[in-house]
C-alpha atoms as a PDB file:
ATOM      1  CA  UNK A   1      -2.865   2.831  11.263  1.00  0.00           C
ATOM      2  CA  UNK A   2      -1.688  -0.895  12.281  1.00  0.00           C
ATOM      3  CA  UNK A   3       2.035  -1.831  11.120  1.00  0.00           C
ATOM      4  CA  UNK A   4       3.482  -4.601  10.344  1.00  0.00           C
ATOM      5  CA  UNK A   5       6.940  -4.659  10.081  1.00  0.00           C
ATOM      6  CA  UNK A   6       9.562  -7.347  10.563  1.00  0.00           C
ATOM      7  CA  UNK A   7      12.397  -6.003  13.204  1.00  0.00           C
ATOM      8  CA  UNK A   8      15.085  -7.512  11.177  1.00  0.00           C
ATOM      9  CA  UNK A   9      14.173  -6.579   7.436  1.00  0.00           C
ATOM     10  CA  UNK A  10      15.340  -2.731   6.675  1.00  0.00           C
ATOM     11  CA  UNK A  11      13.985  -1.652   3.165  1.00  0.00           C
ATOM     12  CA  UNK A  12      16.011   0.620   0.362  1.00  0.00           C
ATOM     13  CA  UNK A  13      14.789   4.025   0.967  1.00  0.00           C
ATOM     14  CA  UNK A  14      13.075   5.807  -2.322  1.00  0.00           C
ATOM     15  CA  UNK A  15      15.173   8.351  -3.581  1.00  0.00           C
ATOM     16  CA  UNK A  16      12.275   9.767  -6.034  1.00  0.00           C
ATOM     17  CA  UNK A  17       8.772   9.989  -4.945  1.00  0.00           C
ATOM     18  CA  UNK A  18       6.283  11.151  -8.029  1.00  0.00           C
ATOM     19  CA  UNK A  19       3.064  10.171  -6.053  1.00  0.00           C
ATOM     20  CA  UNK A  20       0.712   7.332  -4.547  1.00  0.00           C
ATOM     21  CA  UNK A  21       0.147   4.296  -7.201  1.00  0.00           C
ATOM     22  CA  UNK A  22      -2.896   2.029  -6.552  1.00  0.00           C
ATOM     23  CA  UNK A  23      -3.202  -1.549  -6.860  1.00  0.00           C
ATOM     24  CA  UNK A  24      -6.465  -3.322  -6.313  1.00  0.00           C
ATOM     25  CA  UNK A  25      -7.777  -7.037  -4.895  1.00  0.00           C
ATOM     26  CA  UNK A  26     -11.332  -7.607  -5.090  1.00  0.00           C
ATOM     27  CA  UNK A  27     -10.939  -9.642  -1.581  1.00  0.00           C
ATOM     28  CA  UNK A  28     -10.305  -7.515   1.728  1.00  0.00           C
ATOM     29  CA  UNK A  29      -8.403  -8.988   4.999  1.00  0.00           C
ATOM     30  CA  UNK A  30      -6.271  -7.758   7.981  1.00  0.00           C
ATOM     31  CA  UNK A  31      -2.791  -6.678   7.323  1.00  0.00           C
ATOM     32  CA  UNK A  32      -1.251  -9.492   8.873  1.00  0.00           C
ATOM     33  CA  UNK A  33      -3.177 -12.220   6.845  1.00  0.00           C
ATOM     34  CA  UNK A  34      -2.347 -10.679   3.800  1.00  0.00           C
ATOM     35  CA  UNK A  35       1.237 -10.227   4.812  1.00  0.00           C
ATOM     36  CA  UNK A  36       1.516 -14.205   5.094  1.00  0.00           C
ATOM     37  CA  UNK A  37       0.173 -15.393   2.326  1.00  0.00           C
ATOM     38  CA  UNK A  38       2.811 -13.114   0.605  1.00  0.00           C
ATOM     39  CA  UNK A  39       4.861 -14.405   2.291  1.00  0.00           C
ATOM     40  CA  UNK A  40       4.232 -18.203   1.635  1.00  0.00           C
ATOM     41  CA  UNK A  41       4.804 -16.647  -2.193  1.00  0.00           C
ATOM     42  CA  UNK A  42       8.134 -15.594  -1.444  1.00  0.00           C
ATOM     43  CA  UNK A  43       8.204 -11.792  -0.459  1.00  0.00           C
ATOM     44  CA  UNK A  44       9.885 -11.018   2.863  1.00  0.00           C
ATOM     45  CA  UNK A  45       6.832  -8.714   3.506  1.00  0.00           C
ATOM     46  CA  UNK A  46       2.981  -7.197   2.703  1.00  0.00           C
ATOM     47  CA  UNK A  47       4.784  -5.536  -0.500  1.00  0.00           C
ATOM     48  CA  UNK A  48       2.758  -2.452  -0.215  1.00  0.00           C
ATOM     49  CA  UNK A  49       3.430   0.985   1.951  1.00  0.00           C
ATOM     50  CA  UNK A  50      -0.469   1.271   2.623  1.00  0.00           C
ATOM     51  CA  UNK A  51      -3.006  -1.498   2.635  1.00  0.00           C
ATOM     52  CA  UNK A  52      -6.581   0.326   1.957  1.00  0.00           C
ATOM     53  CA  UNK A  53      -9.437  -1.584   3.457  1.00  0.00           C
ATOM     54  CA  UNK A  54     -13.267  -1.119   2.019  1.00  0.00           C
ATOM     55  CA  UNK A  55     -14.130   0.229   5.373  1.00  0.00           C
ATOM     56  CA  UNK A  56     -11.782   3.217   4.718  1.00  0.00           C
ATOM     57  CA  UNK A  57      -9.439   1.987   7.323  1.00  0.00           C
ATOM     58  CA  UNK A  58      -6.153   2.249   6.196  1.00  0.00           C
ATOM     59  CA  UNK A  59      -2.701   0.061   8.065  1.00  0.00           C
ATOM     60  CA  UNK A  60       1.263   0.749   6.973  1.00  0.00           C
ATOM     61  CA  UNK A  61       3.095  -2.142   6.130  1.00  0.00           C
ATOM     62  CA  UNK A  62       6.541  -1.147   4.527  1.00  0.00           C
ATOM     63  CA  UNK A  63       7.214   3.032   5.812  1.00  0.00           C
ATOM     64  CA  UNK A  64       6.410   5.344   3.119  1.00  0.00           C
ATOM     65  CA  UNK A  65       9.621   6.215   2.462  1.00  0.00           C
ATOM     66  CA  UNK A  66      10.691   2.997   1.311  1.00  0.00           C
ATOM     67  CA  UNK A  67      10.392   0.790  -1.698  1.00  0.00           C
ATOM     68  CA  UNK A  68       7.978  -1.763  -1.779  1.00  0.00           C
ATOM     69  CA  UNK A  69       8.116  -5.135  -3.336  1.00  0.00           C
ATOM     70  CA  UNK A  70       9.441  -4.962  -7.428  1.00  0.00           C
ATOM     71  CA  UNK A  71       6.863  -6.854  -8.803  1.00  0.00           C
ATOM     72  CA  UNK A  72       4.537  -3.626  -7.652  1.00  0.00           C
ATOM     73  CA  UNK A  73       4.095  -1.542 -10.437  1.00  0.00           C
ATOM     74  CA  UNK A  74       5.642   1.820  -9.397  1.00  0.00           C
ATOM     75  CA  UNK A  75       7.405   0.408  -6.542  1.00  0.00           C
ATOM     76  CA  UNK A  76      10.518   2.522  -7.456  1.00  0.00           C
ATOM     77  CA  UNK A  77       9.093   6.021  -7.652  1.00  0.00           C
ATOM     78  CA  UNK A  78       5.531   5.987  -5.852  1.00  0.00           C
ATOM     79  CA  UNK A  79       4.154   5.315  -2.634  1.00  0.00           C
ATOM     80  CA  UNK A  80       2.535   1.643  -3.339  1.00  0.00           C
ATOM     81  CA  UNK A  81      -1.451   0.933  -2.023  1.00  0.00           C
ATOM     82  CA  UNK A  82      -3.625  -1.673  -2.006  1.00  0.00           C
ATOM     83  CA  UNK A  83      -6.870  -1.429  -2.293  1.00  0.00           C
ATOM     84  CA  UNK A  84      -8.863  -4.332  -0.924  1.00  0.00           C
ATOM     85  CA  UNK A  85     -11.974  -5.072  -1.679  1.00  0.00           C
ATOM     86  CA  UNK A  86     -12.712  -3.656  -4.652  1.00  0.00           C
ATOM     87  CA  UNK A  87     -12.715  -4.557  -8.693  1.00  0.00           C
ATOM     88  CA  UNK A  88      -9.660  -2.785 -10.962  1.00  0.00           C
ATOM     89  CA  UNK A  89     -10.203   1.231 -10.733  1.00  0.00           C
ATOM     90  CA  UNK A  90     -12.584   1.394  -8.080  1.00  0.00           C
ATOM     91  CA  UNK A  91     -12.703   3.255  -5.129  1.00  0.00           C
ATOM     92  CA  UNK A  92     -16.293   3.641  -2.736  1.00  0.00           C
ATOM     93  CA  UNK A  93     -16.733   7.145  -0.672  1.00  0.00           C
ATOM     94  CA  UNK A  94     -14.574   6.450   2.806  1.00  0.00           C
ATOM     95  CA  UNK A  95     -11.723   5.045   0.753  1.00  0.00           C
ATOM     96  CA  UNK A  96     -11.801   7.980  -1.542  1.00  0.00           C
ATOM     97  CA  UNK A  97     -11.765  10.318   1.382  1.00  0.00           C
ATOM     98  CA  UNK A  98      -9.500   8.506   2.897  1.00  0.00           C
ATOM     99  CA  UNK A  99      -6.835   8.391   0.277  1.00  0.00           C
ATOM    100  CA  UNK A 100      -7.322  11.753  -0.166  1.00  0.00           C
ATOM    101  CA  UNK A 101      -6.458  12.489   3.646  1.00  0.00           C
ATOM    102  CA  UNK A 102      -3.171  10.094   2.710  1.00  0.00           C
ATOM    103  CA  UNK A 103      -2.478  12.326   0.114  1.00  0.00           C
ATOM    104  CA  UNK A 104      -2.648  15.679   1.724  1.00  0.00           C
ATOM    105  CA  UNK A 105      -0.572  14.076   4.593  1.00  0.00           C
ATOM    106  CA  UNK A 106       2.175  12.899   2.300  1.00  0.00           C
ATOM    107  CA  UNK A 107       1.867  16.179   0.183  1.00  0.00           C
ATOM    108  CA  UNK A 108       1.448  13.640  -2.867  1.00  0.00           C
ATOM    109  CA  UNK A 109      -1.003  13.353  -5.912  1.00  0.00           C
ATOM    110  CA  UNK A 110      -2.702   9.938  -6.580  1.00  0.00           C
ATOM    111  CA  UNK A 111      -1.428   8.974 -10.204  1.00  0.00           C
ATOM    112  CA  UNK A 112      -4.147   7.184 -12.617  1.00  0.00           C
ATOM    113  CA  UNK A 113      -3.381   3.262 -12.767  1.00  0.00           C
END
């Protein structure tokens, strides 16, 4: 897992946690390229806890026990990822598995979208 975290931002921790909420972009790129151009829109940050790549590799941006950004759906009660590389509600075999190893880890279920 790669982070990348800015020393001097601290994020709200999540007082509620009801599971792992997905998001999806159909193109796929390192943490820290994705991480700019969000933040060339504005956010202080990559937005998301977990940024899923379509290799199954997965890298932390914000800690999972924070909120992400609010324009995330779920942001307030659910451990945010993205999932690059892949149209709305799709998932291939190593991200499956590994979102499912994310899950057991965080003792989570993955909520529908």
């Amino acid at each position: 897992t790669t982070l990348f975290r800015s020393p001097f931002i601290k994020f709200k921790e999540r007082e509620d946690t009801k599971g792992i909420k997905l998001s999806y972009l159909k193109a796929d790129m390192p943490l820290k390229e994705f991480a700019q151009i969000q933040m060339k829109k504005g956010w202080f940050s990559v937005g998301y806890n977990y940024l899923l790549h379509a290799d199954g590799s997965m890298e932390e941006g914000i800690h999972h026990t924070q909120l992400c950004d609010p324009t995330i759906d779920g942001y307030e009660d659910h451990v945010c990822v993205l999932v690059m590389g892949q149209c709305e509600g799709k998932l291939n075999p190593v991200q499956q598995s590994a979102l499912e190893v994310l899950a057991g880890e965080l003792k989570l279920p993955i909520v529908g979208d």
